[in-house]
C-alpha atoms as a PDB file:
ATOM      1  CA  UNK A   1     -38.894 -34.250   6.453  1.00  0.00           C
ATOM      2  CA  UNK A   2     -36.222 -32.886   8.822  1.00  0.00           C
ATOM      3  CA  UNK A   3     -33.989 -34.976  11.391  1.00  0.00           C
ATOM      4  CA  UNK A   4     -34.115 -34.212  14.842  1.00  0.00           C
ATOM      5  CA  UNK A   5     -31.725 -37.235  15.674  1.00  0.00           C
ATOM      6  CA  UNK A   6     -28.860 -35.437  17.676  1.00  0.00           C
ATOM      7  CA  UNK A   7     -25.150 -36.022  16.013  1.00  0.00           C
ATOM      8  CA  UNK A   8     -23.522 -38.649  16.443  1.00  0.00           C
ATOM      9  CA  UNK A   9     -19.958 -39.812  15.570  1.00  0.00           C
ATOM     10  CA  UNK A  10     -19.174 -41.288  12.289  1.00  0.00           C
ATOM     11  CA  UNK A  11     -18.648 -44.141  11.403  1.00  0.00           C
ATOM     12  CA  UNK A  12     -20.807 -45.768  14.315  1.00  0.00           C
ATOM     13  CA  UNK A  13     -19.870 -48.750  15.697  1.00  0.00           C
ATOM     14  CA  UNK A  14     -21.551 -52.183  14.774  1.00  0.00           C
ATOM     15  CA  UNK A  15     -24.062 -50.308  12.722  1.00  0.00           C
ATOM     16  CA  UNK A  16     -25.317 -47.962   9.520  1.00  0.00           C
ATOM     17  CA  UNK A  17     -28.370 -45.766  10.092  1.00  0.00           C
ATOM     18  CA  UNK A  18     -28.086 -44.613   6.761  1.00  0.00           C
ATOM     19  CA  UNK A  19     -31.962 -42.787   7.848  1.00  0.00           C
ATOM     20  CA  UNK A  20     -30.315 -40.503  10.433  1.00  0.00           C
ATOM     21  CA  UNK A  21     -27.614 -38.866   8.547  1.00  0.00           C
ATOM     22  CA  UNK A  22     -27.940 -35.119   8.331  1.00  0.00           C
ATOM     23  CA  UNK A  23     -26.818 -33.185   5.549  1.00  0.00           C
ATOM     24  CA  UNK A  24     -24.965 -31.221   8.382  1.00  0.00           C
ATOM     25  CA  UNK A  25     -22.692 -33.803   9.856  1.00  0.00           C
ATOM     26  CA  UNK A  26     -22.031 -35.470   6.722  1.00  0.00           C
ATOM     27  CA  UNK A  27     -20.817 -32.277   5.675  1.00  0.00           C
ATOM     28  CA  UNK A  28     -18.939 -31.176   8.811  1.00  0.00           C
ATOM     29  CA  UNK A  29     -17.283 -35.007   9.435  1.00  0.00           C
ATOM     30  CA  UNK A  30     -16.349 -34.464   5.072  1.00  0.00           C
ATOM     31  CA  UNK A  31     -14.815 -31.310   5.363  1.00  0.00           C
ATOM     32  CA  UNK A  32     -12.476 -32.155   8.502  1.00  0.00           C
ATOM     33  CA  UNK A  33     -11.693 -35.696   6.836  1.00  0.00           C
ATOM     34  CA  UNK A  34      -9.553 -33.698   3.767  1.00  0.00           C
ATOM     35  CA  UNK A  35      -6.725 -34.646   2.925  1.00  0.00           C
ATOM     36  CA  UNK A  36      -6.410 -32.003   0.449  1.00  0.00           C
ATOM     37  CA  UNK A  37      -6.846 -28.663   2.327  1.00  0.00           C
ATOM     38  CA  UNK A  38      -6.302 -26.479  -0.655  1.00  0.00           C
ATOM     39  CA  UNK A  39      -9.838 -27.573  -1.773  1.00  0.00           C
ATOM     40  CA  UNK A  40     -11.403 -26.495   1.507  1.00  0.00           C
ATOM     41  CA  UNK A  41     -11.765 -22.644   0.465  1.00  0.00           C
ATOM     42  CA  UNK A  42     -14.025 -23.296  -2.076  1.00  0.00           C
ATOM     43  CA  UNK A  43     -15.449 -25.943  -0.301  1.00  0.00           C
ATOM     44  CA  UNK A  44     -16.497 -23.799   2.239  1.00  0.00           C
ATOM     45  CA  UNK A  45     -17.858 -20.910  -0.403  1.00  0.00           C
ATOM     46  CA  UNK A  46     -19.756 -23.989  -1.792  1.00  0.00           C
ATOM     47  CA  UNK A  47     -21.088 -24.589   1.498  1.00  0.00           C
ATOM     48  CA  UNK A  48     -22.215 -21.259   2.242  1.00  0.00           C
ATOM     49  CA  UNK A  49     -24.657 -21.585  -0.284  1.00  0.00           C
ATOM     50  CA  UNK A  50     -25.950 -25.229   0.046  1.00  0.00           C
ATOM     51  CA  UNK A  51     -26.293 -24.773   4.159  1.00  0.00           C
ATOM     52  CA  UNK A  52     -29.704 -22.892   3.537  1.00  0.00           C
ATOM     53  CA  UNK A  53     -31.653 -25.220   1.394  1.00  0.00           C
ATOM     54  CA  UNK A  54     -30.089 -28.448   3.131  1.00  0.00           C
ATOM     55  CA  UNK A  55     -29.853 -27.983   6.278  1.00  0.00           C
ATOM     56  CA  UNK A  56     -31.122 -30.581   9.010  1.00  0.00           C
ATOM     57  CA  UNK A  57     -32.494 -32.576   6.053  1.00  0.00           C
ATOM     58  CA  UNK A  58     -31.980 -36.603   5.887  1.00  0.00           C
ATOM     59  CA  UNK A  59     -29.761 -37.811   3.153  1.00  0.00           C
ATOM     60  CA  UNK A  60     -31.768 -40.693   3.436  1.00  0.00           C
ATOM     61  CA  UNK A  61     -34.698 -38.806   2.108  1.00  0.00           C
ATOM     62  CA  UNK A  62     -32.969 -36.297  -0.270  1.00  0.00           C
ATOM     63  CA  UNK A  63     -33.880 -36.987  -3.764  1.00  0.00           C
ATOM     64  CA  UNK A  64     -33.148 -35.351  -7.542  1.00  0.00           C
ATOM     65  CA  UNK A  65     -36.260 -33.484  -7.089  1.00  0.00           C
ATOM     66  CA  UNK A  66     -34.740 -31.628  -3.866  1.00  0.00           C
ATOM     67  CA  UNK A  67     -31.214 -31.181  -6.108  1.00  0.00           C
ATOM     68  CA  UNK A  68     -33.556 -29.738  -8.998  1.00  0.00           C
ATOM     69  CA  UNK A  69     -35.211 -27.172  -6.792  1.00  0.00           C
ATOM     70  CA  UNK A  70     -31.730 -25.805  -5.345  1.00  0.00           C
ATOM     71  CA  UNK A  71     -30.405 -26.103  -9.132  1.00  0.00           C
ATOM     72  CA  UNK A  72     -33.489 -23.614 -10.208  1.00  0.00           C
ATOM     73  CA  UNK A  73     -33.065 -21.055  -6.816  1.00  0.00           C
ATOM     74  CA  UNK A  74     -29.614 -20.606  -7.603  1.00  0.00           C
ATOM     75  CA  UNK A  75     -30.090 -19.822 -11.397  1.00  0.00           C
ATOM     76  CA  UNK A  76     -32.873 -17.342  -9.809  1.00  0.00           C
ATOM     77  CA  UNK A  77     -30.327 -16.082  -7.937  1.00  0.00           C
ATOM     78  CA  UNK A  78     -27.726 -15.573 -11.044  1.00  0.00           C
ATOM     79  CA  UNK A  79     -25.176 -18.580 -10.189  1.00  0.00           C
ATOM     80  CA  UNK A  80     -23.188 -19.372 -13.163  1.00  0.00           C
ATOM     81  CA  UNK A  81     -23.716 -23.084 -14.022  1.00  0.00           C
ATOM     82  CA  UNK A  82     -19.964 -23.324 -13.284  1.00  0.00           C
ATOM     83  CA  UNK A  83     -20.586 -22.302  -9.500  1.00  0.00           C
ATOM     84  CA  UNK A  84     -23.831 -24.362  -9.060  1.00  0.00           C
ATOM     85  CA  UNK A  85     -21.549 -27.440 -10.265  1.00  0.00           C
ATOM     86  CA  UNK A  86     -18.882 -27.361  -7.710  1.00  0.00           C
ATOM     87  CA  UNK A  87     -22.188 -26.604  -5.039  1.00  0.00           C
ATOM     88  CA  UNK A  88     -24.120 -29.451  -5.891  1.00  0.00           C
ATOM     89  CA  UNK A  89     -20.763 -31.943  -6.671  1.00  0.00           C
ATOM     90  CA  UNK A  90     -19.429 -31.079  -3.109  1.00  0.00           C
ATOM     91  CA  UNK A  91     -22.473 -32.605  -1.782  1.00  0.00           C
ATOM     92  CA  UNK A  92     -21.724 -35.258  -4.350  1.00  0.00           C
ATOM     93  CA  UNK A  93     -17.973 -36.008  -3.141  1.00  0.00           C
ATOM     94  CA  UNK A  94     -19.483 -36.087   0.400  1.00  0.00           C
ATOM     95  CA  UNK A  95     -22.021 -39.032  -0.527  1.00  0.00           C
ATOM     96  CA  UNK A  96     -19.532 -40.890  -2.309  1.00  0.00           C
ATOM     97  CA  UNK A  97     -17.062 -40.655   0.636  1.00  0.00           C
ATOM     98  CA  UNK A  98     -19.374 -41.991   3.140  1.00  0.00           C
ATOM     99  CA  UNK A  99     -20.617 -44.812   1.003  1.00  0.00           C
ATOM    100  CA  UNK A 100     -16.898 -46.015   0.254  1.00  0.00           C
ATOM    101  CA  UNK A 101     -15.206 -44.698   3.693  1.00  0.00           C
ATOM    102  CA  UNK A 102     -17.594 -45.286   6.115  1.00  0.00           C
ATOM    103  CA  UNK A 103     -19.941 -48.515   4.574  1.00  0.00           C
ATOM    104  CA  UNK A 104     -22.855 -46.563   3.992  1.00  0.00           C
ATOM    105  CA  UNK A 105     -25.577 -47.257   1.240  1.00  0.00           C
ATOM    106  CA  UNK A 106     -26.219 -43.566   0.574  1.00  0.00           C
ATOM    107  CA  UNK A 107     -28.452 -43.193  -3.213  1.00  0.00           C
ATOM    108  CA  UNK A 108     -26.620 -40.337  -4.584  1.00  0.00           C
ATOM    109  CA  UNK A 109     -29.144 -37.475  -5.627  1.00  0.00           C
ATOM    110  CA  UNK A 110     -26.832 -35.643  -8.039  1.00  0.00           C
ATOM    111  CA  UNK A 111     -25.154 -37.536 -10.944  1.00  0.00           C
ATOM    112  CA  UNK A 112     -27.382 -36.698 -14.034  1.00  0.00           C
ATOM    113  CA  UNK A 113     -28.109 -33.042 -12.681  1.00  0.00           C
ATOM    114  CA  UNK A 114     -24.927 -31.655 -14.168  1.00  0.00           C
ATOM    115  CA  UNK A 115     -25.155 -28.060 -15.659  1.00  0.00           C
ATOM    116  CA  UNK A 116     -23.658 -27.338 -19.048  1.00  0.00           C
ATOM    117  CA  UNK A 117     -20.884 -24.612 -18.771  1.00  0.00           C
ATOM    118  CA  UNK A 118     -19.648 -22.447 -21.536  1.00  0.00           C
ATOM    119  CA  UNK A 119     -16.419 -22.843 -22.787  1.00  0.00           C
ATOM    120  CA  UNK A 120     -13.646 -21.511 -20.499  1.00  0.00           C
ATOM    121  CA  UNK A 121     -12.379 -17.957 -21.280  1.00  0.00           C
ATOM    122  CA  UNK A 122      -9.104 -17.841 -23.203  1.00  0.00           C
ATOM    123  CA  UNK A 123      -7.833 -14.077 -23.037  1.00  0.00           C
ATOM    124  CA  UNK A 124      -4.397 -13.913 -24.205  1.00  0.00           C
ATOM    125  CA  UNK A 125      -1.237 -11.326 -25.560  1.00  0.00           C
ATOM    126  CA  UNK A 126       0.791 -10.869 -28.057  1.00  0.00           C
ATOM    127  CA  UNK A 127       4.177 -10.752 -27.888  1.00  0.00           C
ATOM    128  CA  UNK A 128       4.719  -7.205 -28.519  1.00  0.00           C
ATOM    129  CA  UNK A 129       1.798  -6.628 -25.989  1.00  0.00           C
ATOM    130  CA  UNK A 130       3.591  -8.842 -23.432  1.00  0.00           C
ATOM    131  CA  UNK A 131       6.670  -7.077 -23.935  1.00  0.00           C
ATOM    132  CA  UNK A 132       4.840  -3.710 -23.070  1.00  0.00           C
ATOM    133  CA  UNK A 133       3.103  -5.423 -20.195  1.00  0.00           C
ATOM    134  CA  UNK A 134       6.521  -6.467 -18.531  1.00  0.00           C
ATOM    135  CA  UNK A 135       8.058  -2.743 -19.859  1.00  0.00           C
ATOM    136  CA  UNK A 136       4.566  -1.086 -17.385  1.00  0.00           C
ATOM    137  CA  UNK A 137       5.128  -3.179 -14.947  1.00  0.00           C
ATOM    138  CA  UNK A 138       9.128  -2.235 -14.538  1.00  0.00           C
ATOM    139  CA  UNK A 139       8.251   1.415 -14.442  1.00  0.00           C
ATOM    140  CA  UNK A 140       5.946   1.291 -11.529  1.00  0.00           C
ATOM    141  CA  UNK A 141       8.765   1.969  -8.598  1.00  0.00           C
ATOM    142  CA  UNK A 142      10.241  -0.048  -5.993  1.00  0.00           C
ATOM    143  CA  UNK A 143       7.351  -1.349  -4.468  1.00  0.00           C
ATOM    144  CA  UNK A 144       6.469  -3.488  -7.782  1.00  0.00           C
ATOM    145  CA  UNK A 145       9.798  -4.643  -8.638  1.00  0.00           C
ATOM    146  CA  UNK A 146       9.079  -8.069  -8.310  1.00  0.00           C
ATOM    147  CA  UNK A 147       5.831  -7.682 -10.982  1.00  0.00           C
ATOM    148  CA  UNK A 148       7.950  -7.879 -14.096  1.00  0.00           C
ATOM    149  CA  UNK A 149       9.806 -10.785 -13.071  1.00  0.00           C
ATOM    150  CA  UNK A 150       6.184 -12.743 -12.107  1.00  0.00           C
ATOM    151  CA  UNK A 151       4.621 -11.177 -15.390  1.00  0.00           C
ATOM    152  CA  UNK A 152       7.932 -13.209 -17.170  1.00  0.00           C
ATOM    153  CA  UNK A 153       7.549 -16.160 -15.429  1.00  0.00           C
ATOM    154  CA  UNK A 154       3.826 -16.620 -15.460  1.00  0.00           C
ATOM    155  CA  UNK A 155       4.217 -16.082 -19.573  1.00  0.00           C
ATOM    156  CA  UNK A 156       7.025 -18.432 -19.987  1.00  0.00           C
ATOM    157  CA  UNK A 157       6.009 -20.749 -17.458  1.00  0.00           C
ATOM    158  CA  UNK A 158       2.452 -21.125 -16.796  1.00  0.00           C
ATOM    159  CA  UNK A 159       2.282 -21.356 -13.556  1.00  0.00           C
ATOM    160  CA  UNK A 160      -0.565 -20.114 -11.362  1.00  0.00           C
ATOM    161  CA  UNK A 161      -0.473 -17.132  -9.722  1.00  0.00           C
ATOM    162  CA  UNK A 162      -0.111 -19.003  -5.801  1.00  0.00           C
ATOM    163  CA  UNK A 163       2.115 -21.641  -7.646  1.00  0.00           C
ATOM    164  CA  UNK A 164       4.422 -18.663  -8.253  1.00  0.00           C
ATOM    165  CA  UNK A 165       4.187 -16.812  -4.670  1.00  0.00           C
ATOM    166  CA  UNK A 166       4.605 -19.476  -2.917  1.00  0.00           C
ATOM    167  CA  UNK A 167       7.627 -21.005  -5.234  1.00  0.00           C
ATOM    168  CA  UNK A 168      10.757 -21.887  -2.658  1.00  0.00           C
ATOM    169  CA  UNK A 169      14.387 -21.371  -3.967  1.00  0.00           C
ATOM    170  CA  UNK A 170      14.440 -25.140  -3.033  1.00  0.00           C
ATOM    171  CA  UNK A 171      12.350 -26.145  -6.261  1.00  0.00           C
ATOM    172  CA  UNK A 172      14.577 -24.193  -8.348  1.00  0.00           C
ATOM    173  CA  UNK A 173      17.079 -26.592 -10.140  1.00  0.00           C
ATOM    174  CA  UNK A 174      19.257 -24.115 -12.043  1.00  0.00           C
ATOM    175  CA  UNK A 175      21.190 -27.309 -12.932  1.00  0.00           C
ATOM    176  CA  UNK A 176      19.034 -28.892 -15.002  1.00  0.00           C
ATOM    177  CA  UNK A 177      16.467 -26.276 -15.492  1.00  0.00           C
ATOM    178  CA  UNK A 178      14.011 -26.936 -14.114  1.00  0.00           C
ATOM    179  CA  UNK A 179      11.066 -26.015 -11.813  1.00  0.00           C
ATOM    180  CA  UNK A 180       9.518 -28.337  -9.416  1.00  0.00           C
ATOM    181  CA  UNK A 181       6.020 -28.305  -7.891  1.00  0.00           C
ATOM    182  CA  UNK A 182       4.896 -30.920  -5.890  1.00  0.00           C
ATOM    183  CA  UNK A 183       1.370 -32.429  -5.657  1.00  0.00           C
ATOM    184  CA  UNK A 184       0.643 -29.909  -2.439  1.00  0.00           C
ATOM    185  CA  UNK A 185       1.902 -27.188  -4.675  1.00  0.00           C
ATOM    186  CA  UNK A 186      -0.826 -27.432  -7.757  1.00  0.00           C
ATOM    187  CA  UNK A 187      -4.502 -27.458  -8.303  1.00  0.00           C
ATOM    188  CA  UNK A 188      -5.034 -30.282  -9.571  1.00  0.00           C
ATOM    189  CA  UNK A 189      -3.046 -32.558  -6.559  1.00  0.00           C
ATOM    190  CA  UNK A 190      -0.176 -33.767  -9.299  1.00  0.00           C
ATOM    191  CA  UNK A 191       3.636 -33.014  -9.697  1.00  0.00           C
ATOM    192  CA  UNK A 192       5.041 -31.544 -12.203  1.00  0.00           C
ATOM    193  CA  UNK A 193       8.437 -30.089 -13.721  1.00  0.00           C
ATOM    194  CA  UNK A 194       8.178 -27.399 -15.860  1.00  0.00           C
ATOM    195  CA  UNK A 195      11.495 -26.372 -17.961  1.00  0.00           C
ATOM    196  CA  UNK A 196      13.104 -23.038 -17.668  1.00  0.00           C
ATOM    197  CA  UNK A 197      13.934 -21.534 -20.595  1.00  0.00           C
ATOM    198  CA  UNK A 198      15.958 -18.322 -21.264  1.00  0.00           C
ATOM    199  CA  UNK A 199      13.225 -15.565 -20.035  1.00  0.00           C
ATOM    200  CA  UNK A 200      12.943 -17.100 -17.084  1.00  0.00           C
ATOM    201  CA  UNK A 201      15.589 -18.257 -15.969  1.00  0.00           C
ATOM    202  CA  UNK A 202      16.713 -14.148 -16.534  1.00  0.00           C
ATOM    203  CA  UNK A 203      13.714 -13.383 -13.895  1.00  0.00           C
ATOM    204  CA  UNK A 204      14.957 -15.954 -11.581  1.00  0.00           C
ATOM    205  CA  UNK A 205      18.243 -14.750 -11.652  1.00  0.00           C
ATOM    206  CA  UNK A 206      16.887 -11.539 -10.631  1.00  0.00           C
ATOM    207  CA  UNK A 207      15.160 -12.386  -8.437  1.00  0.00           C
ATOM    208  CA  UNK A 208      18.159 -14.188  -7.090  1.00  0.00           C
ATOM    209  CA  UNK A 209      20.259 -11.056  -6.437  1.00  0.00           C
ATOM    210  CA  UNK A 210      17.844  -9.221  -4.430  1.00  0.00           C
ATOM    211  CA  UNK A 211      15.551 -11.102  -2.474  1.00  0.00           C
ATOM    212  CA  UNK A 212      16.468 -13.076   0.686  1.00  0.00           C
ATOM    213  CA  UNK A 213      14.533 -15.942   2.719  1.00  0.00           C
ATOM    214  CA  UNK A 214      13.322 -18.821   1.007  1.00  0.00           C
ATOM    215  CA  UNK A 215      10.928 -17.922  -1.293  1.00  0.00           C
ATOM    216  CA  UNK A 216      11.728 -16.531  -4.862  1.00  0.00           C
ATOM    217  CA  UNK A 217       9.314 -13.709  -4.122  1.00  0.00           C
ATOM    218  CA  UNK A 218       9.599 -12.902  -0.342  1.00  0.00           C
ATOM    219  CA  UNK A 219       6.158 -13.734   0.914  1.00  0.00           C
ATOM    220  CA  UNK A 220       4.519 -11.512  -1.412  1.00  0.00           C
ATOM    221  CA  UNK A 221       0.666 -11.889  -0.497  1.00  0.00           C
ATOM    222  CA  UNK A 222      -1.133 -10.961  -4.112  1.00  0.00           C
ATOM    223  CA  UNK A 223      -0.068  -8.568  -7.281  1.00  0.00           C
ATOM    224  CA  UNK A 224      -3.406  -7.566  -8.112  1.00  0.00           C
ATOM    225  CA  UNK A 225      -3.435  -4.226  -7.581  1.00  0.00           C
ATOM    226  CA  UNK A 226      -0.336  -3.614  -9.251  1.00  0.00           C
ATOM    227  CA  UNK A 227      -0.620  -5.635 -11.916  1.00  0.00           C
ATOM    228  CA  UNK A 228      -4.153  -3.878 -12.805  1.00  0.00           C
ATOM    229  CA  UNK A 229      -2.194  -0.625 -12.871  1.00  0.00           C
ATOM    230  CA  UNK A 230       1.054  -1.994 -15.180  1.00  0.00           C
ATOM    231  CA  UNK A 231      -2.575  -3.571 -17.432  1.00  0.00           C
ATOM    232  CA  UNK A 232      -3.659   0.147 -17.831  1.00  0.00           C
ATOM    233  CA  UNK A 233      -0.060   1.353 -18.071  1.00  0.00           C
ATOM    234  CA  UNK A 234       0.608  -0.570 -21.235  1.00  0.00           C
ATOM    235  CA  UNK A 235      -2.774  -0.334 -22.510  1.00  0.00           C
ATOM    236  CA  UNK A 236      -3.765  -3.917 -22.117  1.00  0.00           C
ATOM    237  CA  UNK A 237      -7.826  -4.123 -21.157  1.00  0.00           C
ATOM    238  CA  UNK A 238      -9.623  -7.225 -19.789  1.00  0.00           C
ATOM    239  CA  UNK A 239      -6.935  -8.477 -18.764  1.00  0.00           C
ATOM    240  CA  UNK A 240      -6.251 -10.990 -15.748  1.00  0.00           C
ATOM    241  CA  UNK A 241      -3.671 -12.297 -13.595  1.00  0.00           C
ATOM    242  CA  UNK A 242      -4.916 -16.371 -14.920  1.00  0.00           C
ATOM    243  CA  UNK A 243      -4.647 -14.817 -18.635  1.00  0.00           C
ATOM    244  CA  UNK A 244      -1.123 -15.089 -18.526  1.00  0.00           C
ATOM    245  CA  UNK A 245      -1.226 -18.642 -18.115  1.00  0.00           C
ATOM    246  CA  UNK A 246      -3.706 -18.596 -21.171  1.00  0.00           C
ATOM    247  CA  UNK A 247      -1.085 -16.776 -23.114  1.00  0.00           C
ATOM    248  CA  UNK A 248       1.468 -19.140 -22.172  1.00  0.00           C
ATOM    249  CA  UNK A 249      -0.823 -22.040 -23.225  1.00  0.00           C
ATOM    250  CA  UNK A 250      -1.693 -19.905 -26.537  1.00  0.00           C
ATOM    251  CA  UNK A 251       1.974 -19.464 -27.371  1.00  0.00           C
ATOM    252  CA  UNK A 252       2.766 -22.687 -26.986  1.00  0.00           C
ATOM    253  CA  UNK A 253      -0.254 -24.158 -29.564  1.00  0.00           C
ATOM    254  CA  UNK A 254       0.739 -21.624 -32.539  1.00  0.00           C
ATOM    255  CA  UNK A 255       4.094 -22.695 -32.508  1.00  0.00           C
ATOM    256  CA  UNK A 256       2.487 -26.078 -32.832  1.00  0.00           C
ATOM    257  CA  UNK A 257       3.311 -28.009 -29.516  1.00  0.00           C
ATOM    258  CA  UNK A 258       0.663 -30.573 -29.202  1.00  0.00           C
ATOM    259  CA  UNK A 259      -2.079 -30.372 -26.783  1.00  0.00           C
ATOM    260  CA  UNK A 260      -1.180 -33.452 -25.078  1.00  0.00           C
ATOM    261  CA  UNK A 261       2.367 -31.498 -24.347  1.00  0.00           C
ATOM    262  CA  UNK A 262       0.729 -28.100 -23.416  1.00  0.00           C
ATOM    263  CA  UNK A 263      -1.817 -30.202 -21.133  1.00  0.00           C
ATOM    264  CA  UNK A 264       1.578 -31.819 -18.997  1.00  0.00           C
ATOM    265  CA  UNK A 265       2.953 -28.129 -18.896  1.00  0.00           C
ATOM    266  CA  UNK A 266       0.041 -26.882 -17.363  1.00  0.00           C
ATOM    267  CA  UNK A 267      -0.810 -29.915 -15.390  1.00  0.00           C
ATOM    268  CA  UNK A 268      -4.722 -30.212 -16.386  1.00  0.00           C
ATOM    269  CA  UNK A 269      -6.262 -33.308 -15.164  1.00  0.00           C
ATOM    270  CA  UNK A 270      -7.673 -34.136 -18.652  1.00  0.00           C
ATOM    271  CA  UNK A 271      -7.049 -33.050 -22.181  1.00  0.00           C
ATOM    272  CA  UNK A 272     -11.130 -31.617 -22.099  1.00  0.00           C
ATOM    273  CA  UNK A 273      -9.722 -28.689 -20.216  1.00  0.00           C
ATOM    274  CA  UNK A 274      -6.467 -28.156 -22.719  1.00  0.00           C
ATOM    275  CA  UNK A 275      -8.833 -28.298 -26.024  1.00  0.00           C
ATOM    276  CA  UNK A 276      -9.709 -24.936 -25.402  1.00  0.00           C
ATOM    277  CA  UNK A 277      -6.783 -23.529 -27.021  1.00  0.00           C
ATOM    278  CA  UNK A 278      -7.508 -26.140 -29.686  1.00  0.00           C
ATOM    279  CA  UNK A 279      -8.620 -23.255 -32.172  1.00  0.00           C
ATOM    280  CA  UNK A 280      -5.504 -21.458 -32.105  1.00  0.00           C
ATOM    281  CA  UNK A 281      -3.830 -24.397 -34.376  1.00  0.00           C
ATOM    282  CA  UNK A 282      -6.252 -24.466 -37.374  1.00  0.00           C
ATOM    283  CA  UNK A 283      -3.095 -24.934 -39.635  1.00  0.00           C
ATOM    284  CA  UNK A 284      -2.878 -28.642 -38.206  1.00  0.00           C
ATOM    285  CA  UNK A 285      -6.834 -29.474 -39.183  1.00  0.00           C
ATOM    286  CA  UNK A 286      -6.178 -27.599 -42.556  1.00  0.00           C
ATOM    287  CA  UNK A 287      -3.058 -30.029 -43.370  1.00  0.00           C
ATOM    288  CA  UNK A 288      -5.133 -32.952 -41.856  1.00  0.00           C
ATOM    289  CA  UNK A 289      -8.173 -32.065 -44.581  1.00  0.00           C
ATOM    290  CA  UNK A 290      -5.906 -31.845 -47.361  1.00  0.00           C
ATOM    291  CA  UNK A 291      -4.548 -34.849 -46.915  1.00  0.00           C
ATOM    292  CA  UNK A 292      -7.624 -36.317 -48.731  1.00  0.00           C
ATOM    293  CA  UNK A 293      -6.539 -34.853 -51.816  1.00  0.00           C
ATOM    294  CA  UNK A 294      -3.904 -37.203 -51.979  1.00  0.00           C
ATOM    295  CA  UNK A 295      -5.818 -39.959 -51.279  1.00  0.00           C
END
């Protein structure tokens, strides 16, 4: 069944015709009711992809079977369960939002259909390979010479790679070392400090005496190019941009900081996504097993 009911504005006045939402407004009225605009890129990408099945259908009349049917064209298709998550939970979000916002009595199609996603990649260096990293990335000329001072933060920070473009001289307390990132600033929609220790607080000072304006690293759009080539300089393969942030996270495990710690560093929204480095600290389950010898 397919509405024909031309839009109308939401919320109507005095009234809930729950039967004539379309998938389409709902959608559209969602998207421009954000408060969180960072979201709305892959929003949109998400979008893109659920326009197609749903379009002009009532939500009134969408059911699991119609949410299993788009689940099973997109595996077709080659979706990673990751990316048919965030598809089918944006339609999800938008449900929700009306039901609570709005007074609607949407029945939400999704919950239940959930894909189960691999464990999240963890790629990260060693020290003497992040030492020749930063070494590649010095000797690539003028036009690169921020990289090595992002390669140093990103390892001894964690940051993302926007968090770090887009870092102001204003959130740099040299004072009490420290970094600040407001909720607008981070992925996840939470402040956080992160400390700055000795390595980086040596990249931010060089950064310091040569670039002007307020942010740390003028503007700068994206490093990807030239951090693939100071990757193939030092001999590093498979190797991305996020990675360092898994090295950081890595690092910070074998030297036996607790997860609970490393999740506040990186400012994960739940310890689930921090237990992938879990592995990296089997010293800590060893000591934990023996201590039923004792016992």
């Amino acid at each position: 069944m397919r509405c024909t009911t031309p839009r109308r504005d939401y919320p109507p006045a005095g009234e809930s015709p729950d039967s004539l939402i379309t998938f389409d407004d709902l959608l559209l009225e969602f998207l421009l009711s954000r408060a969180d605009l960072k979201a709305t890129s892959r929003d949109r990408t998400s979008l893109q992809h659920l326009y197609p099945a749903f379009t002009g259908q009532c939500l009134a009349d969408l059911t699991p079977v119609w949410i299993r049917q788009y689940i099973r064209q997109r595996q077709r298709e080659g979706a990673a369960a990751s990316s048919i998550n965030k598809e089918t939970g944006l339609l999800s979000r938008a449900i929700n939002y009306a039901n609570q916002e709005w007074g609607y009595t949407l029945v939400n199609p999704v919950p239940g259909l959930k894909q189960r996603e691999p464990e999240g990649r963890v790629r990260w260096l060693t020290k003497p390979q992040a030492v020749a990293l930063v070494n590649a990335a010095g000797q690539l000329g003028p036009r690169a010479g921020h990289l090595s001072a992002v390669i140093t933060l990103a390892l001894n920070t964690g940051m993302r790679k926007g968090e770090l473009l887009g870092l102001e001289w204003a959130r740099v307390d040299f004072v009490n070392g420290l970094i600040y990132l407001e909720a607008m600033h981070t992925k996840a929609n939470r402040r956080r400090a992160i400390p700055i220790n000795g390595p980086a607080r040596l990249a931010l000072q060089t950064r310091q005496a040569v670039a002007g304006g307020p942010l740390v690293f003028g503007g700068i759009q994206d490093v990807k190019r030239s951090f693939g080539h100071a990757c193939q300089l030092a001999g590093i393969k498979d190797f991305r941009f996020h990675d360092l942030r898994h090295t950081f996270a890595s690092w910070l495990v074998q030297a036996g900081v607790s997860l609970t710690e490393v999740r506040d560093l990186l400012g994960h929204a739940s310890i689930e996504m921090t237990e992938r480095y879990a592995h990296l600290a089997p010293d800590r389950l060893r000591g934990a097993v023996a201590m039923l010898e004792a016992a």
